[in-house]
N, C-alpha and C. Protein backbone atom coordinates (compact mmCIF):
# COMPACT_ATOMS: atom_id res chain seq x y z
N UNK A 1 -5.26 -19.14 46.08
CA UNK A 1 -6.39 -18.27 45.84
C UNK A 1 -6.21 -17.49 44.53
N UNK A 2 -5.10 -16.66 44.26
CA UNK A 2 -4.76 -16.21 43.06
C UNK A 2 -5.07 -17.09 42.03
N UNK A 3 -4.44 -18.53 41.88
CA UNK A 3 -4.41 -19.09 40.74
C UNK A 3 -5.72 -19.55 40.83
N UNK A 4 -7.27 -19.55 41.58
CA UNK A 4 -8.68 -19.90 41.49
C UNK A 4 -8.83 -18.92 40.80
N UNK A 5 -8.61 -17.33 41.08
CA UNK A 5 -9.13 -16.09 40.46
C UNK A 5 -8.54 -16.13 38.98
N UNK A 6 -7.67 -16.12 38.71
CA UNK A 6 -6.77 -16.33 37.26
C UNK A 6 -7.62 -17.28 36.46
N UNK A 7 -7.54 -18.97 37.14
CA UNK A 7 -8.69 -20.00 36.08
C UNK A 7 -9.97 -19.30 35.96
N UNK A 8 -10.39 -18.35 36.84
CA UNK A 8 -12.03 -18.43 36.20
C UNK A 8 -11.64 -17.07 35.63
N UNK A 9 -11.16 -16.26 35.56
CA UNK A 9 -10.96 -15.51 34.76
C UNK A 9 -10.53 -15.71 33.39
N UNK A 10 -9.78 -16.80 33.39
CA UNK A 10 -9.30 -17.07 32.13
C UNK A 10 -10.78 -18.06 31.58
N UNK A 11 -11.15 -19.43 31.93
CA UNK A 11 -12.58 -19.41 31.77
C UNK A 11 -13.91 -18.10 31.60
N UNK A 12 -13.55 -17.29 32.37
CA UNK A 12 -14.72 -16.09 31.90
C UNK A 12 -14.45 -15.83 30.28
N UNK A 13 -12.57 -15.36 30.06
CA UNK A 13 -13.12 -14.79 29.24
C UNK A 13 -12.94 -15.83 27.68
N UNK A 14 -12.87 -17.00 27.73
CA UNK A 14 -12.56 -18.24 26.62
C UNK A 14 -14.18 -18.08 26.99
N UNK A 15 -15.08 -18.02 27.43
CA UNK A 15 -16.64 -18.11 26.78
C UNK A 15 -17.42 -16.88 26.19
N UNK A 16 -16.29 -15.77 26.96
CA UNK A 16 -16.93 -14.28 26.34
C UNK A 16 -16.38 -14.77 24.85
N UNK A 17 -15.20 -14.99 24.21
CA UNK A 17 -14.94 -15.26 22.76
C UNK A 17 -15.41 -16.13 22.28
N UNK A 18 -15.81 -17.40 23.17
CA UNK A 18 -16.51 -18.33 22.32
C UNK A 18 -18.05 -18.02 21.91
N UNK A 19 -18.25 -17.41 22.38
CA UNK A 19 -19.89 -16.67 21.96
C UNK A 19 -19.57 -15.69 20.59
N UNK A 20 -18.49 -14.83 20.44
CA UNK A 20 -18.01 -13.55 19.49
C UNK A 20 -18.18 -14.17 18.16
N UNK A 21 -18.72 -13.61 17.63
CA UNK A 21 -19.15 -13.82 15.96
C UNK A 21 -18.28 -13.09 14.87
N UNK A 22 -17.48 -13.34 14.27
CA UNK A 22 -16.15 -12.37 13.60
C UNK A 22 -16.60 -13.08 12.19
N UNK A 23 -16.68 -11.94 11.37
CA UNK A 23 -16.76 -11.97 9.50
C UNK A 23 -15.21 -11.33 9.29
N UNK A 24 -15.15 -11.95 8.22
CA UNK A 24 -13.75 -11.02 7.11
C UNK A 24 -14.45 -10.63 6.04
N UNK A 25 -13.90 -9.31 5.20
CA UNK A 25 -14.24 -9.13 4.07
C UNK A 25 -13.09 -8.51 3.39
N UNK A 26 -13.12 -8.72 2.07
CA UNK A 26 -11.92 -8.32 1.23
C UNK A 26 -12.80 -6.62 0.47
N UNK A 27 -12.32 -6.02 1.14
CA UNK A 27 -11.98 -4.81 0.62
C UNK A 27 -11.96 -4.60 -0.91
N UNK A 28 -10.70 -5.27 -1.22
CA UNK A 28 -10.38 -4.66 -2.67
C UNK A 28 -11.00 -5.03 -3.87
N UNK A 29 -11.44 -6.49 -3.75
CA UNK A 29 -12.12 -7.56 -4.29
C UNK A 29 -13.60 -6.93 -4.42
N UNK A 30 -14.14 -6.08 -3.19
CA UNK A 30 -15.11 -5.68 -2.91
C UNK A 30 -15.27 -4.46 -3.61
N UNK A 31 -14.52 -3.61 -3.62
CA UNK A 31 -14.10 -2.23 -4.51
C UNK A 31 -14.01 -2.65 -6.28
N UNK A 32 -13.43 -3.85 -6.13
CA UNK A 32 -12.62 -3.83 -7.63
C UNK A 32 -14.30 -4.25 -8.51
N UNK A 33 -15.01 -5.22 -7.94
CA UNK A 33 -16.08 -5.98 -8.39
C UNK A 33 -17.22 -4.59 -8.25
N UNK A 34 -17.47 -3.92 -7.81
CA UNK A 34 -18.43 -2.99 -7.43
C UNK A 34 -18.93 -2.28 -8.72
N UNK A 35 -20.20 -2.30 -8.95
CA UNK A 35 -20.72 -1.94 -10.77
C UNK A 35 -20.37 -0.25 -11.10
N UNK A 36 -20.32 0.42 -9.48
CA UNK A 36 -20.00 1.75 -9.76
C UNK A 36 -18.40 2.19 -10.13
N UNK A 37 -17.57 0.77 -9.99
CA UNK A 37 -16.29 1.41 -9.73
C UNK A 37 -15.93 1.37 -11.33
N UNK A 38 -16.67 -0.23 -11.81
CA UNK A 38 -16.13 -0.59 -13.53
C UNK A 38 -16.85 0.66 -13.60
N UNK A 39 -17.60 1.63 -13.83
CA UNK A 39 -18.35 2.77 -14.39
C UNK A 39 -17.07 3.60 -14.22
N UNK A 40 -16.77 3.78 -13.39
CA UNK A 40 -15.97 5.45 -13.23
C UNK A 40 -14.62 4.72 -14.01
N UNK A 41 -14.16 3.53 -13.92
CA UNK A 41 -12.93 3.09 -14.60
C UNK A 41 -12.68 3.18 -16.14
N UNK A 42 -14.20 3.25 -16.86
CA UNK A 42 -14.18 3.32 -18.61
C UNK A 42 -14.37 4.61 -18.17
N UNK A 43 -14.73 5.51 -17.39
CA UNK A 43 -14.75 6.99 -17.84
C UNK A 43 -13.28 7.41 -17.96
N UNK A 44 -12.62 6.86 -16.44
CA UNK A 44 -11.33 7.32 -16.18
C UNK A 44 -10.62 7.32 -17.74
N UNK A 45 -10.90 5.33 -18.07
CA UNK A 45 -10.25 5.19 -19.53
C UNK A 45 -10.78 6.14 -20.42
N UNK A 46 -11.64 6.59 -20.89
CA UNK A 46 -12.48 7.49 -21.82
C UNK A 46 -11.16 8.93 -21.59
N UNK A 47 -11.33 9.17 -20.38
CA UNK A 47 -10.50 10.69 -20.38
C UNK A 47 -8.79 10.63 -20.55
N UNK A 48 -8.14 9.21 -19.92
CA UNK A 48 -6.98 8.79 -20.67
C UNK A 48 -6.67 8.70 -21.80
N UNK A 49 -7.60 8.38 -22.32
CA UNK A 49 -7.31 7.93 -24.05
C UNK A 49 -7.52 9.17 -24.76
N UNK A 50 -8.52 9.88 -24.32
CA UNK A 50 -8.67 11.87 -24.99
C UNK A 50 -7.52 12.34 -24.77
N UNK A 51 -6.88 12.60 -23.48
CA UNK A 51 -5.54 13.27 -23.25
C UNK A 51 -4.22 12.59 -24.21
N UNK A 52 -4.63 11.27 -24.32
CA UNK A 52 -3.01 10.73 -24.88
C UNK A 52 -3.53 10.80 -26.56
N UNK A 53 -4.86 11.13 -27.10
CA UNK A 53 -4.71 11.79 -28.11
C UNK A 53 -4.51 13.38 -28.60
N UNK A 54 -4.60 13.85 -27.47
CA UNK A 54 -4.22 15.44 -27.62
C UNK A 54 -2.60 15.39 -27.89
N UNK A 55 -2.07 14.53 -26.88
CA UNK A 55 -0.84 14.16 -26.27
C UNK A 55 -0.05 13.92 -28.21
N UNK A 56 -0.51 13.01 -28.53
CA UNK A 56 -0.09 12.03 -29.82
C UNK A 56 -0.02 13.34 -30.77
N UNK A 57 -1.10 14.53 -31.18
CA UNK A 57 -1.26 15.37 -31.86
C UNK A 57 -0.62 16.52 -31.97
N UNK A 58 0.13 16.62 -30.84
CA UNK A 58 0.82 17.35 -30.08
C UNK A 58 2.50 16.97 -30.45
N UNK A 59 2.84 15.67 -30.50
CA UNK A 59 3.80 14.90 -30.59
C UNK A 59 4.18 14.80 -32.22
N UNK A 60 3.05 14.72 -32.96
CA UNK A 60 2.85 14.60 -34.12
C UNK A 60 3.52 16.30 -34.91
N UNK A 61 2.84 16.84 -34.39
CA UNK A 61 3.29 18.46 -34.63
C UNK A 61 4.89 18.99 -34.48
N UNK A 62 5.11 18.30 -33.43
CA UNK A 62 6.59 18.83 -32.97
C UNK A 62 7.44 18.02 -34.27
N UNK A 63 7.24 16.42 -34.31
CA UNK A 63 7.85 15.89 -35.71
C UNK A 63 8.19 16.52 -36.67
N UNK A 64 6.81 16.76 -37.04
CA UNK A 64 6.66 17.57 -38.32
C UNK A 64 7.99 19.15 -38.28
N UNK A 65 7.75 19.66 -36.90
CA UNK A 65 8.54 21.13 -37.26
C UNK A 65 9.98 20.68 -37.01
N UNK A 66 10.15 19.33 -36.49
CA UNK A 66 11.43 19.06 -36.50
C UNK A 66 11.88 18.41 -37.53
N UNK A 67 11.07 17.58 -38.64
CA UNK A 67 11.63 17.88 -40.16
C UNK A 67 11.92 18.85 -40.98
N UNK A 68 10.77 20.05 -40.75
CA UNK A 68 10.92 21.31 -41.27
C UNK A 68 12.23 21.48 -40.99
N UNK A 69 12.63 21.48 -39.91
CA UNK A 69 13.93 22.38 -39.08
C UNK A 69 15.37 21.47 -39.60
N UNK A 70 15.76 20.54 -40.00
CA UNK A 70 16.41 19.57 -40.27
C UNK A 70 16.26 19.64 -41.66
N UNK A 71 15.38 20.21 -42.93
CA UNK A 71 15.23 20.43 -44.22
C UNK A 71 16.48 21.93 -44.09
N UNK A 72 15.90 22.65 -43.30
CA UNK A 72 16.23 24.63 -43.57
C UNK A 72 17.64 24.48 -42.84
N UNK A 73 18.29 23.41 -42.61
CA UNK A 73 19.67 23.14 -41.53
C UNK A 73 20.30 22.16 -42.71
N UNK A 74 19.67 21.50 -43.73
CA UNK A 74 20.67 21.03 -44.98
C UNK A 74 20.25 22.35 -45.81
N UNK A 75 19.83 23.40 -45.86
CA UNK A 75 20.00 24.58 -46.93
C UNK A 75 21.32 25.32 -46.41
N UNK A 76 21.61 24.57 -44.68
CA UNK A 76 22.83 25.87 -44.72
C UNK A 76 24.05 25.31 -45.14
N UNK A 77 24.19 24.05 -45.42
CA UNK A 77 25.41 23.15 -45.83
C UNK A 77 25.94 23.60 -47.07
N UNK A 78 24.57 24.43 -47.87
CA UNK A 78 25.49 24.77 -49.25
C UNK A 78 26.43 25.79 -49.39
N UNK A 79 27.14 25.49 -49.71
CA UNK A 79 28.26 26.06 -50.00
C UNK A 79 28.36 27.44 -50.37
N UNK A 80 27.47 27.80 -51.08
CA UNK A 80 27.41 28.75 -52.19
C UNK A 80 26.48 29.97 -51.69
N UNK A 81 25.96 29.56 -50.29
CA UNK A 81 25.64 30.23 -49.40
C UNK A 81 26.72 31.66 -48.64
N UNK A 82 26.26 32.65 -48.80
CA UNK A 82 27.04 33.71 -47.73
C UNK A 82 26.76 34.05 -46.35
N UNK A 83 27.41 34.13 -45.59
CA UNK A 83 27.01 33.95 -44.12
C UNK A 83 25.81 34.72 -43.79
N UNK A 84 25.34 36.23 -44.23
CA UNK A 84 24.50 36.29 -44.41
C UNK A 84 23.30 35.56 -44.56
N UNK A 85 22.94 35.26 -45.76
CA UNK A 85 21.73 34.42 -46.25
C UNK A 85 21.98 33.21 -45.41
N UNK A 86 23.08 32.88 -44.62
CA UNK A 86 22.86 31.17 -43.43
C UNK A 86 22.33 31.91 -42.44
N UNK A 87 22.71 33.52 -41.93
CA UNK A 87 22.38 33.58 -40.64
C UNK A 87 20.50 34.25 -40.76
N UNK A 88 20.19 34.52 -42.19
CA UNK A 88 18.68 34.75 -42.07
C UNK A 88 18.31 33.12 -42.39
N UNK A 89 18.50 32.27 -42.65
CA UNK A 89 18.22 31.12 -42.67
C UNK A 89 17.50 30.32 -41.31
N UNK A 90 18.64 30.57 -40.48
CA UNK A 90 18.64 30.27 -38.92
C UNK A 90 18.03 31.43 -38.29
N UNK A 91 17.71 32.29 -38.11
CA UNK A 91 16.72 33.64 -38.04
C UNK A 91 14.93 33.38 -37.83
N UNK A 92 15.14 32.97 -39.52
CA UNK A 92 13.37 33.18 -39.81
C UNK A 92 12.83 32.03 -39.72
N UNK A 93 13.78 30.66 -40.29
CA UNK A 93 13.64 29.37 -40.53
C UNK A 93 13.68 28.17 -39.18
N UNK A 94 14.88 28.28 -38.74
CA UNK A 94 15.26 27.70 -37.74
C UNK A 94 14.70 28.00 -36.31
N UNK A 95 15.06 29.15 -36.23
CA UNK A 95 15.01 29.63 -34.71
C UNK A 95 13.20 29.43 -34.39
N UNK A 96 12.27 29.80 -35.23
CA UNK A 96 10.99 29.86 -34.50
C UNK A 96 10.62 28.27 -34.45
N UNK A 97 10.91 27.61 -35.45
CA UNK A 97 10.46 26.35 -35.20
C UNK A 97 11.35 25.67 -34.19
N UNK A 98 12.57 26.24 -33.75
CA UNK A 98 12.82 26.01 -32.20
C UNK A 98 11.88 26.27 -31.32
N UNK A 99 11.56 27.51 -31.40
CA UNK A 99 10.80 27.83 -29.92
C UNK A 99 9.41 27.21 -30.22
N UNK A 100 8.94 27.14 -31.37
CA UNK A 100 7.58 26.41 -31.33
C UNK A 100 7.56 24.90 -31.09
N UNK A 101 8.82 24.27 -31.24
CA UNK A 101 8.58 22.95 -30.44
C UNK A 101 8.34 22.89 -28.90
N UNK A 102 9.57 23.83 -28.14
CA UNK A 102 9.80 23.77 -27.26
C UNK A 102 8.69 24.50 -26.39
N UNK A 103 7.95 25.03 -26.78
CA UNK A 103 6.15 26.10 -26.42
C UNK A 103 5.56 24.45 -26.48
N UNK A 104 5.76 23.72 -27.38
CA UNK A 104 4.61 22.64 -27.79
C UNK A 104 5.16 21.77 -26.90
N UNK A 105 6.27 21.25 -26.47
CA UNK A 105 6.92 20.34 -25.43
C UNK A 105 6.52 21.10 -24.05
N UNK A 106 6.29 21.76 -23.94
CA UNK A 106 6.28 22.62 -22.21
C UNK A 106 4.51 22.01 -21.97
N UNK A 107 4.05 22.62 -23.22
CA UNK A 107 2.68 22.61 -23.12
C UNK A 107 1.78 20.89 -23.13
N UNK A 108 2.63 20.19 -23.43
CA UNK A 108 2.57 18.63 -22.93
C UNK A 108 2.82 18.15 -22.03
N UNK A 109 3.91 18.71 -21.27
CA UNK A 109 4.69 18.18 -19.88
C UNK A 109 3.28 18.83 -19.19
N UNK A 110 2.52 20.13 -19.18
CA UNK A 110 1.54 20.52 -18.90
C UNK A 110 0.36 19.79 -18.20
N UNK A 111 0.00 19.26 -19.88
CA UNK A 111 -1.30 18.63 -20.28
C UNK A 111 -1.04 17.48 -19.11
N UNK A 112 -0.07 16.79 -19.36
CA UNK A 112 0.25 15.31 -18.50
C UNK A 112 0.05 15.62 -17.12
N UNK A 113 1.07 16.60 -16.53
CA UNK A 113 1.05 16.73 -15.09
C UNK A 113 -0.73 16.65 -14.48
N UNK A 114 -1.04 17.78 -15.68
CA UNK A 114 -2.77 18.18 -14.99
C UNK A 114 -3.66 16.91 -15.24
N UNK A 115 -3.36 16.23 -16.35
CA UNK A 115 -4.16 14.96 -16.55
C UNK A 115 -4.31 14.36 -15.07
N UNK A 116 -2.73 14.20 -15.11
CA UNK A 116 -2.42 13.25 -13.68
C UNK A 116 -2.61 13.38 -13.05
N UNK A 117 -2.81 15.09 -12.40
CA UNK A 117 -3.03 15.13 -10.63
C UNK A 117 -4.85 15.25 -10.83
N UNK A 118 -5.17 15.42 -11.81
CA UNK A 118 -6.69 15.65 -11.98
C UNK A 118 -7.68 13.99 -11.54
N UNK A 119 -6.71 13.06 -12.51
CA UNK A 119 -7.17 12.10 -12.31
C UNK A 119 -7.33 11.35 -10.83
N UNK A 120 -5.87 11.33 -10.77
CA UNK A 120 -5.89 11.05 -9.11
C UNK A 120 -6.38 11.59 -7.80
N UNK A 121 -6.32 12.94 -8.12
CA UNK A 121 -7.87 13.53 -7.11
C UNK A 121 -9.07 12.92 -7.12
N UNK A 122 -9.75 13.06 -8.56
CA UNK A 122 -10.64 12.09 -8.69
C UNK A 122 -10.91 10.57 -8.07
N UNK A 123 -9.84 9.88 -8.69
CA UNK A 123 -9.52 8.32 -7.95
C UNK A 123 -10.03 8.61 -6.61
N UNK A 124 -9.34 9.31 -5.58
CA UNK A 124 -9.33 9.75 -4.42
C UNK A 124 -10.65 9.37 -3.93
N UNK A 125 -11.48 11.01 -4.24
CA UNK A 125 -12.99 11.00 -4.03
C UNK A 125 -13.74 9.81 -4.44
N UNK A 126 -13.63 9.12 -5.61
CA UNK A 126 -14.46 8.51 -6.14
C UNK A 126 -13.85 6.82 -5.12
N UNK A 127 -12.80 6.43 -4.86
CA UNK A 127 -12.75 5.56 -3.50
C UNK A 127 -12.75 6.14 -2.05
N UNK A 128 -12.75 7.21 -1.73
CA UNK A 128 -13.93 7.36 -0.49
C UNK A 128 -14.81 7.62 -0.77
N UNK A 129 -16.12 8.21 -1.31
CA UNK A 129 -16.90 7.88 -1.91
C UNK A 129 -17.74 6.43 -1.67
N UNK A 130 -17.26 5.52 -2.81
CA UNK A 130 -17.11 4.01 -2.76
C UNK A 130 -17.25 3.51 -1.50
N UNK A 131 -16.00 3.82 -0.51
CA UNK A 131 -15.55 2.57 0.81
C UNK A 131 -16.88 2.99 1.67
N UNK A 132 -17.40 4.81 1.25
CA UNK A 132 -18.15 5.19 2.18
C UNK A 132 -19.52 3.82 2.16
N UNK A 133 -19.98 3.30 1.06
CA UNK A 133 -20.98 2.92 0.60
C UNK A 133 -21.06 1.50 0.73
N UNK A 134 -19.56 0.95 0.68
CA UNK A 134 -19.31 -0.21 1.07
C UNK A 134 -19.39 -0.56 2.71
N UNK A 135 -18.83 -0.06 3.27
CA UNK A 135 -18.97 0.03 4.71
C UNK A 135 -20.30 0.13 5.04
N UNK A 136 -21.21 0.60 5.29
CA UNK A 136 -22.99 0.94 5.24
C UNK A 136 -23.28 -0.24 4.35
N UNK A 137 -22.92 -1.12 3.73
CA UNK A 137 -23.56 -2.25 2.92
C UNK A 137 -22.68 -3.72 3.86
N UNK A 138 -21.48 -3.51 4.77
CA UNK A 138 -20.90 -4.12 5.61
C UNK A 138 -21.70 -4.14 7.09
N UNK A 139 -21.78 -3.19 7.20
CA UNK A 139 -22.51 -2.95 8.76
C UNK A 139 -23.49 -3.57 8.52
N UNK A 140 -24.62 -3.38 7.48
CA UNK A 140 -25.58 -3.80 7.02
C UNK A 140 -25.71 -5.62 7.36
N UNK A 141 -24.77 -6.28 6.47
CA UNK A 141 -24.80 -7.27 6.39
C UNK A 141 -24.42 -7.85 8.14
N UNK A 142 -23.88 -7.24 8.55
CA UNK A 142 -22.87 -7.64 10.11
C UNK A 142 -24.20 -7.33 11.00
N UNK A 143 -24.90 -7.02 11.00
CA UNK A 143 -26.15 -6.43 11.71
C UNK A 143 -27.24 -7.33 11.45
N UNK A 144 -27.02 -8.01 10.09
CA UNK A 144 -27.92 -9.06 9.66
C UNK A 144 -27.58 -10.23 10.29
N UNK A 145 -26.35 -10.62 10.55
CA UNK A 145 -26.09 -12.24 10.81
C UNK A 145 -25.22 -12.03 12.13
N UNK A 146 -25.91 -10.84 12.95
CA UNK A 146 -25.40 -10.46 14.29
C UNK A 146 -23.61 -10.95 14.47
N UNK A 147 -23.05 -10.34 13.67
CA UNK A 147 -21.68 -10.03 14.20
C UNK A 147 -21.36 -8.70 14.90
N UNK A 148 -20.27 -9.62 15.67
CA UNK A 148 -19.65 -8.70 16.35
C UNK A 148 -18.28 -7.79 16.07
N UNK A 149 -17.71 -8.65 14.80
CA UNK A 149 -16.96 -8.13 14.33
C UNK A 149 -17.01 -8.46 13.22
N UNK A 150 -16.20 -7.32 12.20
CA UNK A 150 -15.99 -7.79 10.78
C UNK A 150 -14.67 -6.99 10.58
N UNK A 151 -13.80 -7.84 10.02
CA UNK A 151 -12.11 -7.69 9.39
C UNK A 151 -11.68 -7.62 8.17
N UNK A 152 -10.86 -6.91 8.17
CA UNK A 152 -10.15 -7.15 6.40
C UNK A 152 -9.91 -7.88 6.17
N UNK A 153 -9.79 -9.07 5.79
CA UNK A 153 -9.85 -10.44 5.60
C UNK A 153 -8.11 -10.29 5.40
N UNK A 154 -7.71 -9.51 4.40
CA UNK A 154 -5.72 -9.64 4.44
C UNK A 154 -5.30 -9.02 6.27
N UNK A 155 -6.30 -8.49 6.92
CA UNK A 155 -5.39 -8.74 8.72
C UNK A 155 -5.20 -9.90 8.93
N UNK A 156 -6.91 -11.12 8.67
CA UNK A 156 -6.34 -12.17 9.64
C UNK A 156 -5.87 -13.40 8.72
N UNK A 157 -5.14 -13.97 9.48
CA UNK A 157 -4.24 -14.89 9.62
C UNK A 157 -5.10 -16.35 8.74
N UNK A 158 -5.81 -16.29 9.32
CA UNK A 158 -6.91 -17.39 8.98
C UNK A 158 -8.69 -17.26 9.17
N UNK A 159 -9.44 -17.59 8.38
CA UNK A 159 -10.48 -17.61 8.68
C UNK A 159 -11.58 -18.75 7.73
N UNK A 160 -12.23 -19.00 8.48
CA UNK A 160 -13.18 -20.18 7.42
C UNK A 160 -13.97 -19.60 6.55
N UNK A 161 -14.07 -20.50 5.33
CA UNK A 161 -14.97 -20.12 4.09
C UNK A 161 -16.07 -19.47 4.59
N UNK A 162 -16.77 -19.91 5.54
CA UNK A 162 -18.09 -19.36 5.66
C UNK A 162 -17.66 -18.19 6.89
N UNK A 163 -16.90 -17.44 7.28
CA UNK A 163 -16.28 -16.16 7.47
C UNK A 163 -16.44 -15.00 7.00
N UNK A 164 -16.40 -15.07 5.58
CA UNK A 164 -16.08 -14.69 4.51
C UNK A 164 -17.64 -14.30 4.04
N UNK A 165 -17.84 -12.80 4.29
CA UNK A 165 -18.70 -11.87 3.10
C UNK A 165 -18.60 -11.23 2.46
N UNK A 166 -17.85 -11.59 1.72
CA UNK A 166 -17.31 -10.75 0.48
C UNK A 166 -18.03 -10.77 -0.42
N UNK A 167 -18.61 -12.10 -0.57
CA UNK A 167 -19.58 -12.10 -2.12
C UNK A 167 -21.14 -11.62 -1.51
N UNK A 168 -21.04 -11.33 -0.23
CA UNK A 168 -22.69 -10.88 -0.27
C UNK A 168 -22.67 -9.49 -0.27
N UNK A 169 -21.60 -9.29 0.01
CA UNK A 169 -21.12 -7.49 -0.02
C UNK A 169 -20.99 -7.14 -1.38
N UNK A 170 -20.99 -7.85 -2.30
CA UNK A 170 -20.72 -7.76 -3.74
C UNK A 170 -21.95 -7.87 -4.30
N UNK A 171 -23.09 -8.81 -3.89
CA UNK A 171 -23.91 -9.31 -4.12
C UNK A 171 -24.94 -8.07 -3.75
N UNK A 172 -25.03 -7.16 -2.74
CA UNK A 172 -25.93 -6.60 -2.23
C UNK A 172 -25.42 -5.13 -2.90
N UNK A 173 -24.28 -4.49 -2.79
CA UNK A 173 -23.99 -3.60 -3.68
C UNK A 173 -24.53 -3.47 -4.81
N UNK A 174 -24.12 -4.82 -5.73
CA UNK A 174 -24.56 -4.79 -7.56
C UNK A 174 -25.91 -4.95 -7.34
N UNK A 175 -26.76 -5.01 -6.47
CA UNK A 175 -28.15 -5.70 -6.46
C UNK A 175 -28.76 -3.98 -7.05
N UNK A 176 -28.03 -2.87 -7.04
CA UNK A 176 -28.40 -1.41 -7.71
C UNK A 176 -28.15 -1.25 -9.07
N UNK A 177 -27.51 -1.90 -9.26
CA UNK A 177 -27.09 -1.77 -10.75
C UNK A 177 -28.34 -1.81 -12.22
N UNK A 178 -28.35 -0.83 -12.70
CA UNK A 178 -29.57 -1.07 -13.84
C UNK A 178 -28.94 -2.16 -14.65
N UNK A 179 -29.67 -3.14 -14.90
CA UNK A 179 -29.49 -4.25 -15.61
C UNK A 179 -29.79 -3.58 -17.42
């Protein structure tokens, strides 16, 4: 009697799955291709390339006071110098264009950190944001061709070409895009 209840149970549920309709979609492929994401990616680039020219100008400056500083450091080699006139040398000459590198080095380690955590906040919002929009353009499509499920396509294991909506999820996204 058990093993009658077990076969049709196991028959019940091999037809409940054989009816189940399962899509995959690639996520990243889906993110990476998306017309809003190349948009925010030349901005991202736009504000990288401003910072690493502040960055360069910045870099450029410190050079410069570290030739200065390396010119007024062979004036103290001469000889003919009295300790005096070496130690106003290193005083007026030396010492500030120390601290003005090292003001100009702090103030880069700065610039970078804030670049960085600025950007990546951003990143953040701007892919939830995104997945929010992708998902609502997933359901969308899964609602269209009555599935019952839809997967990250890197969970499963295997799935057939025609599984796979990735390009209509791509397709229906960019379908906003001003041409």
């Amino acid at each position: 009697m058990k093993k009658l209840i077990a076969i049709a149970m196991l028959a019940a549920s091999a037809a409940l799955y054989a009816n189940t309709t399962i899509f995959v979609v690639d996520i990243a492929q889906v993110h990476k291709n998306y017309y809003k994401t190349k948009t925010v990616m030349e901005q991202f680039q736009s504000a990288i390339t401003s910072a690493n020219a502040e960055l360069k100008a910045m870099d450029d400056k410190v050079k410069a006071l570290v030739e200065e500083a390396k010119k007024s450091e062979e004036k103290l080699k001469n000889p003919a110098l009295a300790e005096a006139a070496k130690q106003e040398i290193v005083n007026k000459e030396i010492a500030p264009k120390a601290q003005e590198i090292q003001q100009i080095q702090a103030s880069m380690a700065g610039i970078k950190r804030q670049a960085q955590e600025k950007l990546a906040n951003q990143q953040k919002e701007v892919i939830a944001e995104h997945r929010k929009e992708i998902v609502k353009v997933i359901e969308k499509i899964a609602a269209d061709k009555k599935a019952d499920f839809v997967l990250e396509k890197s969970a499963a294991y295997f799935s057939k070409p025609t599984a796979d909506i990735t390009e209509d999820v791509i397709a229906t996204l960019n379908a906003g895009a001003s041409k």
